[in-house]
Protein backbone atom coordinates (compact mmCIF):
# COMPACT_ATOMS: atom_id res chain seq x y z
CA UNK A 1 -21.87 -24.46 4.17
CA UNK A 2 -22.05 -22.19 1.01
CA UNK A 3 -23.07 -19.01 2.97
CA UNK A 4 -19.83 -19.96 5.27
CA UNK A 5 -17.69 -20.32 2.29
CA UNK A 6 -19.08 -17.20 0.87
CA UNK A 7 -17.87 -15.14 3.72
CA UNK A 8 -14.83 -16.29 3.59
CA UNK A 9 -13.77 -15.85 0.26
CA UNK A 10 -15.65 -12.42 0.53
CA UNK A 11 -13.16 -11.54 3.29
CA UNK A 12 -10.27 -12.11 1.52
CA UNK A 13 -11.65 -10.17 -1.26
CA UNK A 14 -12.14 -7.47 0.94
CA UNK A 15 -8.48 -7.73 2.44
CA UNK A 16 -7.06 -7.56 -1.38
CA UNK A 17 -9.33 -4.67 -2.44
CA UNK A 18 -8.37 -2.64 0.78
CA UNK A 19 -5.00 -3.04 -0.57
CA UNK A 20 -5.75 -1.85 -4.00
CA UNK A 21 -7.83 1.11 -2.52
CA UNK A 22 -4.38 1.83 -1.13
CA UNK A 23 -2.22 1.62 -4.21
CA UNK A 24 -2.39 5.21 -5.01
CA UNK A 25 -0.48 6.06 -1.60
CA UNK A 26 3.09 6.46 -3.19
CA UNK A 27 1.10 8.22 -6.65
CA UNK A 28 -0.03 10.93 -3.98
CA UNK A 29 3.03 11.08 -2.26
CA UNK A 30 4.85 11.75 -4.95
CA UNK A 31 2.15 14.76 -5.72
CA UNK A 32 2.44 16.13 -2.25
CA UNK A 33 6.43 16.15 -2.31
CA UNK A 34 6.15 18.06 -6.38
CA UNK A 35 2.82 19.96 -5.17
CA UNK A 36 1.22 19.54 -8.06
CA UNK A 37 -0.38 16.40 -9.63
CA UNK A 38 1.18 16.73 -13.09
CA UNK A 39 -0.60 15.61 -15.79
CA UNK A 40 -1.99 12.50 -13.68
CA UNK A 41 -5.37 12.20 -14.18
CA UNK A 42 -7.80 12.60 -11.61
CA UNK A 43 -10.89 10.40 -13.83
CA UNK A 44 -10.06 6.99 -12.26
CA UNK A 45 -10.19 7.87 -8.80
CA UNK A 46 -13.57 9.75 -9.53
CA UNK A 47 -14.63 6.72 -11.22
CA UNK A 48 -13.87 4.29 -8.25
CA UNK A 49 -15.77 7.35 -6.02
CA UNK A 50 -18.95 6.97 -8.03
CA UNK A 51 -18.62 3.34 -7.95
CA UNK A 52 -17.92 3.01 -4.34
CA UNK A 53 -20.96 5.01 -3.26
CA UNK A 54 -23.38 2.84 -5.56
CA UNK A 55 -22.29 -0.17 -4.72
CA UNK A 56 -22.67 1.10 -0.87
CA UNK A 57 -26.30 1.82 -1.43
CA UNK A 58 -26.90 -1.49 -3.20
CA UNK A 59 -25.60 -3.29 0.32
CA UNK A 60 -27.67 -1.14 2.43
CA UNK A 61 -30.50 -2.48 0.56
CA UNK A 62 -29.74 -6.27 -0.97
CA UNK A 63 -30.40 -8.23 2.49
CA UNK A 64 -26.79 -10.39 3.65
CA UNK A 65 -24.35 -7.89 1.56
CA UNK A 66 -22.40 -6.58 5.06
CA UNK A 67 -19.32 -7.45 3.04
CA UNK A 68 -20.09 -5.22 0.30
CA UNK A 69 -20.84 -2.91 2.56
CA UNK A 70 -17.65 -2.98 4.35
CA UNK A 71 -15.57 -2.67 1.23
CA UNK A 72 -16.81 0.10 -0.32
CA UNK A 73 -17.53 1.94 3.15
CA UNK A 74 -13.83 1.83 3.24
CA UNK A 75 -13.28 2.63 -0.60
CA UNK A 76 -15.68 5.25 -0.65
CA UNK A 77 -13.43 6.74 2.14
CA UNK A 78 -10.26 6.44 0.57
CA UNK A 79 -11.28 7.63 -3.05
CA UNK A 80 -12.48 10.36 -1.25
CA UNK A 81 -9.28 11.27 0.29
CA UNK A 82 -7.83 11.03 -2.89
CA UNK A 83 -9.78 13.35 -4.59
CA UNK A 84 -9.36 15.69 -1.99
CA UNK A 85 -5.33 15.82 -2.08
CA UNK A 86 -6.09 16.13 -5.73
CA UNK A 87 -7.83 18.90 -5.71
CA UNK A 88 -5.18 20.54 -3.01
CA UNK A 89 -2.78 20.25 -5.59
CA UNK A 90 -4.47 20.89 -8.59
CA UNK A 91 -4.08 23.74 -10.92
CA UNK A 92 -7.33 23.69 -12.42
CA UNK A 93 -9.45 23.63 -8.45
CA UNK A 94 -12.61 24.94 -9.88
CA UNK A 95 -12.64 21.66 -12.88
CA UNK A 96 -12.03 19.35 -10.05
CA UNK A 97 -14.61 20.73 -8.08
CA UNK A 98 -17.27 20.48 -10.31
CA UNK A 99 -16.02 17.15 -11.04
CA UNK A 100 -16.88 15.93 -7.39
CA UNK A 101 -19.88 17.55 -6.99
CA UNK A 102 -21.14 15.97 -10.41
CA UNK A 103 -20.19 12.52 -8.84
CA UNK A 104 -22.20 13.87 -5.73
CA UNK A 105 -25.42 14.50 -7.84
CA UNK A 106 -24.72 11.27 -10.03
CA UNK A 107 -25.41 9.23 -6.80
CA UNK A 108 -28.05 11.37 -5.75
CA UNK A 109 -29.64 10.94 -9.00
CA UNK A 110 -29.23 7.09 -8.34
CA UNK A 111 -30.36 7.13 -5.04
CA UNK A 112 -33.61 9.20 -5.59
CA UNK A 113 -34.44 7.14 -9.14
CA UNK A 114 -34.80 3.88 -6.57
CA UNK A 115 -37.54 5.89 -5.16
CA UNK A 116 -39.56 6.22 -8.26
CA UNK A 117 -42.10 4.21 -9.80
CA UNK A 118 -40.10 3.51 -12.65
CA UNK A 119 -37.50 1.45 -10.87
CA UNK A 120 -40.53 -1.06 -10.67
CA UNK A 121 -40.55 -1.35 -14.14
CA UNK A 122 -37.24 -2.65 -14.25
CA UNK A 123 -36.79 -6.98 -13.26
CA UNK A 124 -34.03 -8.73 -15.16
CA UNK A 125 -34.27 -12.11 -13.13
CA UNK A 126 -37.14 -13.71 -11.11
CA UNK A 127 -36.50 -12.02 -7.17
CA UNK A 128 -35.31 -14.58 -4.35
CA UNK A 129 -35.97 -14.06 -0.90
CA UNK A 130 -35.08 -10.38 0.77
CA UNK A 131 -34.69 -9.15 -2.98
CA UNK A 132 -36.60 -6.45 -4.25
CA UNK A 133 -36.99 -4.30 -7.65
CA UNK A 134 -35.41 -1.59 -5.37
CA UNK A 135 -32.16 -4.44 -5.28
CA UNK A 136 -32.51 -5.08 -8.69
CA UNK A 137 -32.44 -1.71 -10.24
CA UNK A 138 -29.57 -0.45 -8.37
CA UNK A 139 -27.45 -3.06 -9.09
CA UNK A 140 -28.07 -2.20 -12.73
CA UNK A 141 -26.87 1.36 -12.25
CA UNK A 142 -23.93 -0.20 -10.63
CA UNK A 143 -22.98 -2.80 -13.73
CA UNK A 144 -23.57 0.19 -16.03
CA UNK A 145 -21.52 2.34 -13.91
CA UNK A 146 -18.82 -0.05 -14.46
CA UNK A 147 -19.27 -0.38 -18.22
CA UNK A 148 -18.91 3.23 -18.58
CA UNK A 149 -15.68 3.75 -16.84
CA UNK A 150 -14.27 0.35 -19.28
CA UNK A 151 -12.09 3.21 -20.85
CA UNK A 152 -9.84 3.57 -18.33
CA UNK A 153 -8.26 0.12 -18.70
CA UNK A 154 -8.59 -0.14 -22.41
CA UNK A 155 -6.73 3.51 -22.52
CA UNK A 156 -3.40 1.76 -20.55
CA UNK A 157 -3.47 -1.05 -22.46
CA UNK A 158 -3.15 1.16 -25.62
CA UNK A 159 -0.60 3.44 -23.74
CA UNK A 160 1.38 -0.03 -23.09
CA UNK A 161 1.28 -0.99 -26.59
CA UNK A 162 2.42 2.60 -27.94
CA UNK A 163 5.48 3.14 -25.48
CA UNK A 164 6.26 -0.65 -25.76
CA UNK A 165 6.92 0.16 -21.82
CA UNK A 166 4.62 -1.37 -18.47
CA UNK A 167 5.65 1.68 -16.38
CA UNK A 168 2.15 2.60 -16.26
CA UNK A 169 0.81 -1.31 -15.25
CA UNK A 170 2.82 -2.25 -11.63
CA UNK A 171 2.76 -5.81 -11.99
CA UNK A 172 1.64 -6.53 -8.17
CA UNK A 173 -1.49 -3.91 -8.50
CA UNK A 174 -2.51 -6.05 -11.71
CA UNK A 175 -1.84 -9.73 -9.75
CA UNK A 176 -3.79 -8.35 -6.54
CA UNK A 177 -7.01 -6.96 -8.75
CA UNK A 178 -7.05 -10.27 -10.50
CA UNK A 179 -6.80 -12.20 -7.62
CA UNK A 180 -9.66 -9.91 -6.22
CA UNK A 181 -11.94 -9.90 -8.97
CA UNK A 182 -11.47 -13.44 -8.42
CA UNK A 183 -12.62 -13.83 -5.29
CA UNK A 184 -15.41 -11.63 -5.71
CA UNK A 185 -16.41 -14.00 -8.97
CA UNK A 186 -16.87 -16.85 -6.33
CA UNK A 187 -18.33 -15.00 -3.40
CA UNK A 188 -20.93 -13.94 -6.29
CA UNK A 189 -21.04 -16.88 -7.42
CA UNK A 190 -22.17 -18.97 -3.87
CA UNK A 191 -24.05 -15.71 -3.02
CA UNK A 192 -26.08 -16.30 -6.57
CA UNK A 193 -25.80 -12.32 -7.31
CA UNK A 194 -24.83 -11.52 -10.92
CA UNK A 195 -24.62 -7.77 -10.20
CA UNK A 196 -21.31 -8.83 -8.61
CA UNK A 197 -20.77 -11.89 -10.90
CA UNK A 198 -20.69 -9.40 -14.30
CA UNK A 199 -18.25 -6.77 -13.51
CA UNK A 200 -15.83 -9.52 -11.65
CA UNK A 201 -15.68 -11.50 -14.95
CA UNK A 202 -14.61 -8.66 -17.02
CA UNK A 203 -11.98 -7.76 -14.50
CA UNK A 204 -10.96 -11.20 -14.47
CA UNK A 205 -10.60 -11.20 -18.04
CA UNK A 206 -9.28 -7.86 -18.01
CA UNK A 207 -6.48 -8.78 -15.33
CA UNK A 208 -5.25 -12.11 -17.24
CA UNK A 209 -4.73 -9.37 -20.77
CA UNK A 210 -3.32 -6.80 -17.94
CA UNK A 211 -0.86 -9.53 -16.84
CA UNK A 212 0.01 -10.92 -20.87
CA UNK A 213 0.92 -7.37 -21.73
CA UNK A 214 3.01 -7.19 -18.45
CA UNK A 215 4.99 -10.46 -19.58
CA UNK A 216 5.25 -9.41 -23.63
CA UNK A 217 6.73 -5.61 -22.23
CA UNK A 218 8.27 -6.16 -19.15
CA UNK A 219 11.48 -5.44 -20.53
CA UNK A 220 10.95 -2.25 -22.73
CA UNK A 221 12.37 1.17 -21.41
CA UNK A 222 11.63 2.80 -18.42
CA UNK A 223 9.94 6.59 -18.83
CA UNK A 224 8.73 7.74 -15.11
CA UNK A 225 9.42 11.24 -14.12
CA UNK A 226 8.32 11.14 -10.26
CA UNK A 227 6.46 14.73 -10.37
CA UNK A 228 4.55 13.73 -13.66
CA UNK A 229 2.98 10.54 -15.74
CA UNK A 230 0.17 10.10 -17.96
CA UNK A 231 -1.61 7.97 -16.66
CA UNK A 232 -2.28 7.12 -13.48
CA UNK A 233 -1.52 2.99 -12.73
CA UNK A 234 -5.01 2.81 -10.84
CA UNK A 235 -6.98 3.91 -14.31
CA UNK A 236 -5.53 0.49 -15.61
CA UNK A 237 -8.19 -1.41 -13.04
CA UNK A 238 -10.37 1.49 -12.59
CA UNK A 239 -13.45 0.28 -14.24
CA UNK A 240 -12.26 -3.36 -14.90
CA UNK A 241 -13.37 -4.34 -12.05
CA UNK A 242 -16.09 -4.45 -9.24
CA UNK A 243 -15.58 -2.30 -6.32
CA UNK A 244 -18.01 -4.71 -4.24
């Protein structure tokens, strides 16, 4: 009854975060009509890349995670794309480069530090069935991947704050990665995984201060130039969040 629960509340995670995977359509529409990206920056979708592609090697090896797998095998894809049009209409193609292939080596890093003995050294919680310090370890990397890239938010809410304006924070991308990270808390929660219970609750928490800032500034001054922007909106959830 749990595991059926589970799967259902992990598919409608997995329809929400396909939508906020998708958020960044009219951002890169508006880059391809300017040709250039502005001064949008390209860190959150790197971010999301990196975490994508680890959390797509923790499915392939935590047994019953086809869900996870799903997700980010369709994440992975679109951060990708992303990326790419980024670096089509960058002006600074070389930086960007070298930015993807350090995400590249990142996960190959992660990938080939499984391998190792010292991944055996490494057991936070007694293993279950089908778990294994392989299972473990990478879903470390993937919580710490997460805390790393806690900037991004933390940097909009500050930007918020300063220009007393929420042009940067699209109130339906913050509802939907709450709602998300909510679903993902519960799926966690019946599938007894707390490498996709920890990042959850901080987007959780990080989606209910998203949506308080929304209500406090929602009527300040609007400052969006189509062809440029600070920020992008997806660094607000970038790291607040899993990417299961």
């Amino acid at each position: 009854m749990a595991m059926g629960a589970a799967e259902a509340v992990g598919w409608i995670g997995t329809g929400l975060t396909a939508l906020w995977f998708l958020s960044p359509a009219p951002t890169f529409r508006g880059i391809v009509r300017c040709k250039s990206v502005g001064t949008y920056d390209a860190m959150p979708y790197l971010m999301t890349l990196l975490q994508c592609i680890l959390w797509l090697s923790y499915s392939m090896i935590t047994p019953d995670r086809s869900l996870v797998f799903i997700t980010n095998v369709l994440g992975a894809s679109l951060e990708l794309l992303w990326c790419l049009l980024y670096l089509r209409y960058s002006d600074q193609k070389r930086h960007m480069a070298t930015k993807l292939l350090l995400v590249a080596i990142l996960w190959l890093g992660a990938t080939l530090l499984i391998q190792s003995p010292m991944e055996s050294m490494v057991r936070m919680k007694p293993l279950k069935h089908g778990e294994t310090t392989r299972t473990e370890f990478m879903g470390m990397l993937c919580v710490i991947a997460n805390i790393i890239s806690y900037a991004a938010p933390l940097g909009v809410f500050r930007q918020v704050v300063r220009t007393r304006s929420v042009d940067s924070m699209p109130l339906g991308l913050s509802v939907a990665a709450t709602c998300s990270s909510s679903c993902w808390c519960v799926y966690a929660f019946l599938k007894s995984d707390v490498w996709v219970l920890i990042p959850n609750i901080n987007g959780v928490f990080l989606g209910f201060v998203q949506l308080g800032l929304y209500t406090y500034y929602c009527r300040g001054p609007s400052n969006v130039d189509p062809c440029e922007g600070e920020t992008s909106a997806r660094g607000l959830q970038g790291a607040s969040r899993l990417i299961p």
